[in-house]
Protein backbone atom coordinates (compact mmCIF):
# COMPACT_ATOMS: atom_id res chain seq x y z
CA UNK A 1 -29.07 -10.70 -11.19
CA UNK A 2 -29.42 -7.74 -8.79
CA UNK A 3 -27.37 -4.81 -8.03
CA UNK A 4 -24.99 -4.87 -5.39
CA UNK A 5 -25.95 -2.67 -2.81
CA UNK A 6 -22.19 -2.42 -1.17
CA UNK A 7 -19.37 -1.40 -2.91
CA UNK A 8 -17.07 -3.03 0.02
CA UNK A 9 -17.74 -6.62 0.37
CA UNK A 10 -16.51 -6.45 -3.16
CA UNK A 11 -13.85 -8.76 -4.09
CA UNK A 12 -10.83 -6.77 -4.55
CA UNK A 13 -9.33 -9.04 -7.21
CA UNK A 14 -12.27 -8.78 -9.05
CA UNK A 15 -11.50 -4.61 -9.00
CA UNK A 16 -7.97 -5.97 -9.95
CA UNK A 17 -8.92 -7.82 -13.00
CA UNK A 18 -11.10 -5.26 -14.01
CA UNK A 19 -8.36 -2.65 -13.64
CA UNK A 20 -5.80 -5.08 -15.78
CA UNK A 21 -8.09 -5.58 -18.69
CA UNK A 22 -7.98 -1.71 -19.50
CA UNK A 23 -4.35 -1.90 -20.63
CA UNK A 24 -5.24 -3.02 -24.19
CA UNK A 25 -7.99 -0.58 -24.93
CA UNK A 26 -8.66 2.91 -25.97
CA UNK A 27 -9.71 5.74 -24.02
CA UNK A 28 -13.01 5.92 -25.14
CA UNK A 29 -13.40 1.84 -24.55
CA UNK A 30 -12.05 2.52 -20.67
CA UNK A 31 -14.95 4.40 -19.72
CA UNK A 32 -17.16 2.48 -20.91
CA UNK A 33 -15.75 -0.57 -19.61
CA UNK A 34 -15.57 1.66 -16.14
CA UNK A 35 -19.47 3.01 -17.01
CA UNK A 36 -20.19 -0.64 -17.42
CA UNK A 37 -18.82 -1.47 -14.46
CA UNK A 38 -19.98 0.72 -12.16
CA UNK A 39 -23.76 -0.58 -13.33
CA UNK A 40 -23.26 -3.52 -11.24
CA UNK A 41 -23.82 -1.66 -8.21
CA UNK A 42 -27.29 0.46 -6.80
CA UNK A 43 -27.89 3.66 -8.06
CA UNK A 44 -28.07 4.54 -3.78
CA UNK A 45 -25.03 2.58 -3.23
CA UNK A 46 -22.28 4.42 -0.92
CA UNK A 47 -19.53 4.07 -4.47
CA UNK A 48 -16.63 6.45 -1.51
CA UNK A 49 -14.62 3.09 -0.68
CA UNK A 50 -14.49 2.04 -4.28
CA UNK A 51 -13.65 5.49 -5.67
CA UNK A 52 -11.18 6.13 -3.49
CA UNK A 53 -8.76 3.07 -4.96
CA UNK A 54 -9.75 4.28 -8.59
CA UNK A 55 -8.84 7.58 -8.30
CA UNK A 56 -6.32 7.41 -5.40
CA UNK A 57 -4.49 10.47 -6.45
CA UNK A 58 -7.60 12.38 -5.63
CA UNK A 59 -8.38 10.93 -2.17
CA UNK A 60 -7.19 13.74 -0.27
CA UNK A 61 -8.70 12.05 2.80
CA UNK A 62 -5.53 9.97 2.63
CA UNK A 63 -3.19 12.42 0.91
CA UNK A 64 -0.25 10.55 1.17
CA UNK A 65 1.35 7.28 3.31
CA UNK A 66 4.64 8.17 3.94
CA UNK A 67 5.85 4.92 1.49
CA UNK A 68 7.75 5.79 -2.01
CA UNK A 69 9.09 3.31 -4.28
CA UNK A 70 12.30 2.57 -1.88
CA UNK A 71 10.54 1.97 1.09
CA UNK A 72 8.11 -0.29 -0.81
CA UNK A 73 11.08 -2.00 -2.43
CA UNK A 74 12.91 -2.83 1.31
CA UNK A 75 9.04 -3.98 2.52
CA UNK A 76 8.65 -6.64 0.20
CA UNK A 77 12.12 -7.61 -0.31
CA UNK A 78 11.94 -8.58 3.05
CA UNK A 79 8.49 -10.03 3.05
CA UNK A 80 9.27 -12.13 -0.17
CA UNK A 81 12.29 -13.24 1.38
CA UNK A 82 13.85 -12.30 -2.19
CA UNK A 83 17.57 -13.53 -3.18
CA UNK A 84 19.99 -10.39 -3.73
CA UNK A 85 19.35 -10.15 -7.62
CA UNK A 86 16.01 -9.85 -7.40
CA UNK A 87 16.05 -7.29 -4.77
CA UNK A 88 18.15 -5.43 -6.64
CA UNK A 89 15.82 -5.42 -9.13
CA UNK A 90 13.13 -3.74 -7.19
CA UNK A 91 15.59 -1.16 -5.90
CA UNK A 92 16.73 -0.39 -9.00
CA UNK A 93 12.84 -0.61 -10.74
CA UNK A 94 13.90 2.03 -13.42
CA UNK A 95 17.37 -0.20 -14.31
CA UNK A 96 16.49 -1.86 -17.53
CA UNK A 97 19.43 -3.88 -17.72
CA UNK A 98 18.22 -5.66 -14.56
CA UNK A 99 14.57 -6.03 -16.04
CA UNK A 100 15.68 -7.68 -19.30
CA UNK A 101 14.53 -10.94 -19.41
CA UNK A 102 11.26 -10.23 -16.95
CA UNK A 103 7.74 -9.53 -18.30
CA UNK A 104 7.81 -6.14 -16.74
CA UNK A 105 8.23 -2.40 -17.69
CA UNK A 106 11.78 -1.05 -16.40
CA UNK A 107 10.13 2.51 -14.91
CA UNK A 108 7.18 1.18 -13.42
CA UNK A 109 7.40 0.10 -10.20
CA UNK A 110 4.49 -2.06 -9.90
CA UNK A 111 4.92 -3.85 -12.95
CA UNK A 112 8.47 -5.05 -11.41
CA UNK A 113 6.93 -6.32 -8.47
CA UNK A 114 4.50 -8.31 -9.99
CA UNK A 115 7.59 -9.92 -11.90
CA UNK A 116 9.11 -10.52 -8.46
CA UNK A 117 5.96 -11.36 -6.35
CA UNK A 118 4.43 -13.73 -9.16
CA UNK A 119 6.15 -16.82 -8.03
CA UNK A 120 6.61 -16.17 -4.35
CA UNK A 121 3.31 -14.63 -3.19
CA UNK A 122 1.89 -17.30 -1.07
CA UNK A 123 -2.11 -16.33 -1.84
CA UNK A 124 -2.44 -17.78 -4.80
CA UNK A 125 -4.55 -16.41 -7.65
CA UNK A 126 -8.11 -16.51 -7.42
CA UNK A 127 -7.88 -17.20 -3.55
CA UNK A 128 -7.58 -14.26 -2.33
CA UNK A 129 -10.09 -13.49 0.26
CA UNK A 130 -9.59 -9.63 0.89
CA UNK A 131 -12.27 -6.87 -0.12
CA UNK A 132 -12.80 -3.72 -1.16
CA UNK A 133 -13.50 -2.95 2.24
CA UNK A 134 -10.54 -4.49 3.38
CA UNK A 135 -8.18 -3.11 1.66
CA UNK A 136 -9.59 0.30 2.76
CA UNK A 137 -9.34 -0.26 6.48
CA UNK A 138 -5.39 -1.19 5.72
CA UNK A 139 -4.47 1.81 3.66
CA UNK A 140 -6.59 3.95 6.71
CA UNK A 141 -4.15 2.60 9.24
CA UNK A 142 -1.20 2.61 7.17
CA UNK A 143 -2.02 6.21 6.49
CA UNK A 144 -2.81 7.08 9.90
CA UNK A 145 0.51 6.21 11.73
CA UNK A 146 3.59 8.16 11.77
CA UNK A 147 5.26 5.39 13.00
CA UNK A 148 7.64 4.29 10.46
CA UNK A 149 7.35 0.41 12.39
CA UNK A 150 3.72 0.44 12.53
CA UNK A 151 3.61 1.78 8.65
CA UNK A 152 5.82 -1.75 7.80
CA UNK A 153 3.88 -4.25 10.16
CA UNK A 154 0.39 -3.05 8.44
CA UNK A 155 1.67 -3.18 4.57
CA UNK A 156 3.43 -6.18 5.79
CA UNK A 157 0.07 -7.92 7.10
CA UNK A 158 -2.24 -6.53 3.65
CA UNK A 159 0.58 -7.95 1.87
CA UNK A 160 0.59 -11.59 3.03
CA UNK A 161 -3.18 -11.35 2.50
CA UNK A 162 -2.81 -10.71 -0.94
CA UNK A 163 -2.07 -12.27 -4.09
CA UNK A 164 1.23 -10.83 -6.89
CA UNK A 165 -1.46 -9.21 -8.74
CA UNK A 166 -3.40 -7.53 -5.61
CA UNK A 167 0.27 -6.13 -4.47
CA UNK A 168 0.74 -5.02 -7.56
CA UNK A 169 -2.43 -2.93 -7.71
CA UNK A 170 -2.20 -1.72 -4.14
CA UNK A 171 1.42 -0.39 -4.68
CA UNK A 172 -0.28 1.31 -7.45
CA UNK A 173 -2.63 3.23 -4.84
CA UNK A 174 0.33 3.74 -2.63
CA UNK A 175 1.97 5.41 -4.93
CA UNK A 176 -1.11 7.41 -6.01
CA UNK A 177 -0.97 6.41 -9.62
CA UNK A 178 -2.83 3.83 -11.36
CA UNK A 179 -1.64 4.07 -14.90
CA UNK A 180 -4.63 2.93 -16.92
CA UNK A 181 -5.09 6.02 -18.88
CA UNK A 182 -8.13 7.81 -17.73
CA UNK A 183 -8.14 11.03 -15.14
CA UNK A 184 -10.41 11.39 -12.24
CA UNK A 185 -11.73 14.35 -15.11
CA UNK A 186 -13.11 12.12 -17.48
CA UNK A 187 -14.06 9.44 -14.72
CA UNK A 188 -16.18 11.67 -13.07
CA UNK A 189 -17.97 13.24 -15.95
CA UNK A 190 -18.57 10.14 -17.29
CA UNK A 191 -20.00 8.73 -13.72
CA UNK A 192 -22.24 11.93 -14.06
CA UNK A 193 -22.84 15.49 -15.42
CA UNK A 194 -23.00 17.21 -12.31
CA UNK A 195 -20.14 15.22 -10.39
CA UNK A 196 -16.84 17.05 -12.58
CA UNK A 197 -18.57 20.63 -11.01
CA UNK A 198 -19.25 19.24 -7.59
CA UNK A 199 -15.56 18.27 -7.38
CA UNK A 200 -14.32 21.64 -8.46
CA UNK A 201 -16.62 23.51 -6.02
CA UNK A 202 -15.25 21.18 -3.15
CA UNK A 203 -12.20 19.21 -3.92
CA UNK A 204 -13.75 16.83 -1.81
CA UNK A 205 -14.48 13.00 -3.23
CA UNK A 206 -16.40 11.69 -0.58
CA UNK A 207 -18.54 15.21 -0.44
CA UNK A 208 -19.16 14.96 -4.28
CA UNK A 209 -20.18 11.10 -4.62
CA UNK A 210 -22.29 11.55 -1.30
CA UNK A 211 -23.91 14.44 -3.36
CA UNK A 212 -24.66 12.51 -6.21
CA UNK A 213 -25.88 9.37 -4.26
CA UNK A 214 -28.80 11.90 -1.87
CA UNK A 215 -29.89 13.22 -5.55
CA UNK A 216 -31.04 9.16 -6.06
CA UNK A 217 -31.83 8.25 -2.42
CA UNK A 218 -34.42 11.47 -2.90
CA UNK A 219 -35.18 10.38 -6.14
């Protein structure tokens, strides 16, 4: 099978179920499950839009989107059309008397959600049509606006377009932390041995991986 040559018509919940089956394993196992990974795509392929959800605490081209755990909570409470307890229980995401009973960490936000959006989310597992790309050009306009009504009706629309365990990843780039154990540090070494300096030179993620991906295209 060959390469794919574009990181963005990539399913995103195959990037999801990628992302959940590093919980189990060791640091050392991550990246290479990540190095193994990333081989399924060109050596000249434009790897920005993927990035840029794996390390989202680094994308400083969308430094942040206005949305912390409360806002998040009121969003999808609404969306969900949740029953008082179980809004509560995304309000109150650190209360582990409300999460006992759930298969969900009390203290992680998007763990809870899942919980809650499991049974409601009307995409379905394995249906989900969004991308890579996709999910990209939402976070851009949800980033973009200052409008607190426009922020809601975009995360509102990516939402309904997504399945519990896409929601559960994208509040997880929302909130600029992924939680599966690696740092963009060891991520980018391992991706290559020049990328780790290019970052600290520019700061820039987009600058470094375009860096990287001229060195092949000249190649």
């Amino acid at each position: 099978m060959g390469k794919l040559s574009s990181c963005e018509a990539e399913g995103f919940h195959q990037l999801c179920l990628f992302l959940e089956s590093l919980h189990l394993k060791k640091k050392e196992d991550k990246l290479q499950a990540l190095e193994h990974y990333l081989r399924r795509f060109d050596a000249i392929c434009d790897l920005f839009p993927l990035f840029r959800l794996l390390l989202p605490s680094v994308d400083h081209d969308r430094s942040t989107y206005g949305l912390k755990e409360t806002n998040l909570a009121k969003l999808y409470g609404e969306m969900l059309a949740l029953p008082e307890g179980q809004k509560q229980r995304l309000l109150r995401w650190k209360d582990p008397a409300l999460q006992e009973g759930y298969r969900c960490a009390a203290g992680d936000f998007a763990s809870v959600l899942y919980s809650v959006a499991e049974a409601r989310a009307t995409v379905k597992p394995g249906e989900s049509t969004l991308t890579i790309g996709d999910v990209n050009a939402a976070l851009d306009r949800i980033h973009n606006t200052s409008d607190a009504g426009e922020k809601r009706t975009q995360l509102l629309d990516l939402a309904r377009r997504a399945s519990a365990i896409e929601q559960k990843w994208i509040a997880k780039i929302i909130l600029k932390d992924l939680k599966v154990g690696f740092s963009h540090e060891s991520v980018l070494k391992r991706f290559h041995p020049d990328a780790m300096d290019l970052y600290n030179r520019s700061s820039m993620l987009k600058q470094v991986l375009d860096t990287i991906r001229l060195q092949y295209i000249r190649a």
